[in-house]
C-alpha atoms as a PDB file:
ATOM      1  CA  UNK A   1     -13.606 -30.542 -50.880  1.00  0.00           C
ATOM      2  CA  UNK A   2     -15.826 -31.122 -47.831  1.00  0.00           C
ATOM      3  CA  UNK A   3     -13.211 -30.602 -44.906  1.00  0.00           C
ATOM      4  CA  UNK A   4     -10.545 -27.538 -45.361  1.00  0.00           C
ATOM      5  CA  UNK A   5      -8.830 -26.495 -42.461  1.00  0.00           C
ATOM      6  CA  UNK A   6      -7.423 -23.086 -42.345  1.00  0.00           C
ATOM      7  CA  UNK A   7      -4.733 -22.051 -40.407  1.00  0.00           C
ATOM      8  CA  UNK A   8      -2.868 -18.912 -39.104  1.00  0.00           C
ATOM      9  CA  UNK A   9      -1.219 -18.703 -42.685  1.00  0.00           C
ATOM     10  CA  UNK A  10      -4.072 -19.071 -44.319  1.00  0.00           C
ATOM     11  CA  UNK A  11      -5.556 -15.885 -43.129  1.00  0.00           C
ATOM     12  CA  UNK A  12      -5.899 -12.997 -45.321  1.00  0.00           C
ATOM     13  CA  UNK A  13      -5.796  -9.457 -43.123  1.00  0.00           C
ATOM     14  CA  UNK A  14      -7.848  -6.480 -44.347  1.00  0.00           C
ATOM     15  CA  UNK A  15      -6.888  -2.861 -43.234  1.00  0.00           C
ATOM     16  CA  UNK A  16     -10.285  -1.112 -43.489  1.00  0.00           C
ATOM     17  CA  UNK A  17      -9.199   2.067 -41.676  1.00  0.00           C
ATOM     18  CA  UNK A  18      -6.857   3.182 -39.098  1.00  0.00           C
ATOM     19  CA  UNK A  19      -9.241   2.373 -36.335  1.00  0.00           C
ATOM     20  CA  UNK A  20     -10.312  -1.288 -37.929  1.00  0.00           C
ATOM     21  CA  UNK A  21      -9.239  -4.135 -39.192  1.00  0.00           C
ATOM     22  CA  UNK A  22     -10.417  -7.594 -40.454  1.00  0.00           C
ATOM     23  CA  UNK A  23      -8.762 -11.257 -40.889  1.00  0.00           C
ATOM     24  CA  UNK A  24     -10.650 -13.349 -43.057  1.00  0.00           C
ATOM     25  CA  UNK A  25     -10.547 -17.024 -42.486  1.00  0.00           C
ATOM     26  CA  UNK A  26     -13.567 -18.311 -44.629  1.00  0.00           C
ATOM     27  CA  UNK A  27     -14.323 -16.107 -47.541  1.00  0.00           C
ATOM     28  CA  UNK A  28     -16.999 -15.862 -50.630  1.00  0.00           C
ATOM     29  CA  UNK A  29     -14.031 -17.814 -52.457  1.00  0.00           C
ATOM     30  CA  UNK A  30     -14.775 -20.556 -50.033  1.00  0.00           C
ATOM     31  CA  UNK A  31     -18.735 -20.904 -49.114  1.00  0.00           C
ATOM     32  CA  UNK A  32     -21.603 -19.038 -50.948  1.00  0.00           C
ATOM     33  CA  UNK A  33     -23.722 -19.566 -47.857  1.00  0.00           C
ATOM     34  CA  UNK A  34     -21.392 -17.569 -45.221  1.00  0.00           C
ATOM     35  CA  UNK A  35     -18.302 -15.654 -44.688  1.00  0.00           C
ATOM     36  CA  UNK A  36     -16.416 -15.866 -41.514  1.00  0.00           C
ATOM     37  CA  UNK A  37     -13.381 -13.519 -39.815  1.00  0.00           C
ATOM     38  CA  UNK A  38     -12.170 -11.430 -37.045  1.00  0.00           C
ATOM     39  CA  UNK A  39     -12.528  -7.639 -36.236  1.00  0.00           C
ATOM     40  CA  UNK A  40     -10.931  -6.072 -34.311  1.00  0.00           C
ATOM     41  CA  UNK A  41     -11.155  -1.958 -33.624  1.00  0.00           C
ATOM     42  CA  UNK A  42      -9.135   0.685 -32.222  1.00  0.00           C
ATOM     43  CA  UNK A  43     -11.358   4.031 -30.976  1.00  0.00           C
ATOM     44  CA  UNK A  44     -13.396   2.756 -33.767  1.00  0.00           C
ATOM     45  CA  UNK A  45     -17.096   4.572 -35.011  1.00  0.00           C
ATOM     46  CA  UNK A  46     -18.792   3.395 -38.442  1.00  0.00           C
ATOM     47  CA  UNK A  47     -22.124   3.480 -40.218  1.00  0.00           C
ATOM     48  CA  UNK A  48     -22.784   0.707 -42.274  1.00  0.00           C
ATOM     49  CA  UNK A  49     -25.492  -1.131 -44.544  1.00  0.00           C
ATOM     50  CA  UNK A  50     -25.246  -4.393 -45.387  1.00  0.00           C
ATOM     51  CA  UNK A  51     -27.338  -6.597 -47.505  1.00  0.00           C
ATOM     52  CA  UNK A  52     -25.637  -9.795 -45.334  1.00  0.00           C
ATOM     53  CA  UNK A  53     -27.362 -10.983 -42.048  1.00  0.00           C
ATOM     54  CA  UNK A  54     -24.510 -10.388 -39.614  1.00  0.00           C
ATOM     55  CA  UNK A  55     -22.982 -11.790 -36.220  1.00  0.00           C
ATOM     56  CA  UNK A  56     -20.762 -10.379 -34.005  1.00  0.00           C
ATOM     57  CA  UNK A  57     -19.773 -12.576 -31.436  1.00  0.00           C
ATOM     58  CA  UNK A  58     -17.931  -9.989 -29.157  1.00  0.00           C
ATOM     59  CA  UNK A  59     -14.301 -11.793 -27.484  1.00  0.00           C
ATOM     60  CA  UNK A  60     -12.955  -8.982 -25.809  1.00  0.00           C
ATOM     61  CA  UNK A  61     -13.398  -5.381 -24.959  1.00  0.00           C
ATOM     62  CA  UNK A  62     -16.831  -3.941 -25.760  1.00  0.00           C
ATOM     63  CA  UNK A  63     -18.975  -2.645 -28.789  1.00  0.00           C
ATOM     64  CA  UNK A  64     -21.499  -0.589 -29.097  1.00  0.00           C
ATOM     65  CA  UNK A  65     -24.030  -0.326 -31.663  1.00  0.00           C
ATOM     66  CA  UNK A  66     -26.999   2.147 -31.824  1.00  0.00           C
ATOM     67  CA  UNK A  67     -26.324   2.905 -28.660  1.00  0.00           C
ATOM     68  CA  UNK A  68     -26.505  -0.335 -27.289  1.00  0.00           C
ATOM     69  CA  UNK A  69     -23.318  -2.022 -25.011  1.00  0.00           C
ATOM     70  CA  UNK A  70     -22.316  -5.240 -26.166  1.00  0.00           C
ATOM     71  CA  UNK A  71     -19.598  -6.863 -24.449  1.00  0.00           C
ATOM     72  CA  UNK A  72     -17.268  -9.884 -24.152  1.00  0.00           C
ATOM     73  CA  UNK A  73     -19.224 -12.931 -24.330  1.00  0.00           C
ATOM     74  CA  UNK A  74     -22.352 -10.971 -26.166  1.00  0.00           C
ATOM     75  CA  UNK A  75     -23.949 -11.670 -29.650  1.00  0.00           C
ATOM     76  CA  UNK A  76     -24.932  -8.915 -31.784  1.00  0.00           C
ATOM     77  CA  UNK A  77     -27.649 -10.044 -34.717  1.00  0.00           C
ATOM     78  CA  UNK A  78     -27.949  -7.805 -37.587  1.00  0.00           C
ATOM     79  CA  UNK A  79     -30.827  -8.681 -39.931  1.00  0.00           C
ATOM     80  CA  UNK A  80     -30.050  -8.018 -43.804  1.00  0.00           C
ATOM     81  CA  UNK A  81     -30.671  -4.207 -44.779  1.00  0.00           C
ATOM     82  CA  UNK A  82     -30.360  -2.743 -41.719  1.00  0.00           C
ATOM     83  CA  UNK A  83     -28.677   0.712 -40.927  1.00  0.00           C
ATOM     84  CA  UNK A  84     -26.726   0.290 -38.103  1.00  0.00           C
ATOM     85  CA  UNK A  85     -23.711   2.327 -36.587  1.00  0.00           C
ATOM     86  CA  UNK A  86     -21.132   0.498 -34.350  1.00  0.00           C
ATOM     87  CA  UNK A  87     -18.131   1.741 -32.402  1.00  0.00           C
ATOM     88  CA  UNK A  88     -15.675   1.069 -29.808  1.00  0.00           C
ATOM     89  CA  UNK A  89     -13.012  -0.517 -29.161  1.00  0.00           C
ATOM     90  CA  UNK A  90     -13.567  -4.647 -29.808  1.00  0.00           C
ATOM     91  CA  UNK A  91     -12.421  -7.730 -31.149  1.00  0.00           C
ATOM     92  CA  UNK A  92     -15.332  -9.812 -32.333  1.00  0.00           C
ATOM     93  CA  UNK A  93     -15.728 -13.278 -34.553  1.00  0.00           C
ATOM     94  CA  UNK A  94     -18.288 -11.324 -37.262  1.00  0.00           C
ATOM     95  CA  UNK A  95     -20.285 -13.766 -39.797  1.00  0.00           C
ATOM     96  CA  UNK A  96     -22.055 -13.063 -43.090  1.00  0.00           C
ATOM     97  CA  UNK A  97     -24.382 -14.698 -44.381  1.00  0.00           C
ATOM     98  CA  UNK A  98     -24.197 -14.313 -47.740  1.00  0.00           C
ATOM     99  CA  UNK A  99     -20.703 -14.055 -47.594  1.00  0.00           C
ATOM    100  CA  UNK A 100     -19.623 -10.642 -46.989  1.00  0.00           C
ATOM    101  CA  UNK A 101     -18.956  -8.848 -50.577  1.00  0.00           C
ATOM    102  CA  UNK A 102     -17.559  -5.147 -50.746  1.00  0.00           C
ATOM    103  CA  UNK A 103     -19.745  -4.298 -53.384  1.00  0.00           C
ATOM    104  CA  UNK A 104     -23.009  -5.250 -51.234  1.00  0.00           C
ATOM    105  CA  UNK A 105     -21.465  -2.839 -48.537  1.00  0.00           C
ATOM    106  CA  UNK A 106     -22.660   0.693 -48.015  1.00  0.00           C
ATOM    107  CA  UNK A 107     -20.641   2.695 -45.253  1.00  0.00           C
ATOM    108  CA  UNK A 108     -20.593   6.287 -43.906  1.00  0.00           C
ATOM    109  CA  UNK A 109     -17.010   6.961 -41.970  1.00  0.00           C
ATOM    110  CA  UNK A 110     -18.300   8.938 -39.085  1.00  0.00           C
END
């Protein structure tokens, strides 16, 4: 199928923690080029490795990550294999690409 679209119902919500969450909308299942979904996070602070380039394209509130303020409106790049700690409190359209994986994840709960 070349055209999907996916709606509301569609969505598939991932508690991560108490302070974050994540709704997929375009998973590995769907594209092995990129993964797409919504964060969103509550007092929120996280270590993470991933072997995905990453996007956060920040809609409300404001991240920060190594120290650095991104807010709404902002892009954060990631490059694959970086170390990078984020927190905050945010809501952000994040892609993957590869597709985001748990098993290609590496995270330290600060």
């Amino acid at each position: 199928m070349s055209i999907k679209i996916i709606t509301q119902k569609d969505w598939i919500e991932r508690k991560i923690s108490d302070t974050y969450t994540v709704m997929n909308f375009i998973t590995a299942a769907d594209s092995d080029k990129f993964s797409l979904a919504m964060s969103t996070a509550n007092q929120h602070n996280k270590t993470t490795l991933s072997t995905s380039e990453r996007a956060y394209y920040i809609l409300e509130w404001e991240l920060i990550i190594d120290g650095q303020r991104a807010k709404e409106g902002d892009v954060v790049f990631i490059s694959a294999n970086t170390k990078y700690n984020f927190k905050g409190n945010f809501k952000a359209i994040l892609i993957n690409s590869p597709p985001f994986k748990i098993e290609n994840e590496t995270t330290i709960q600060i």
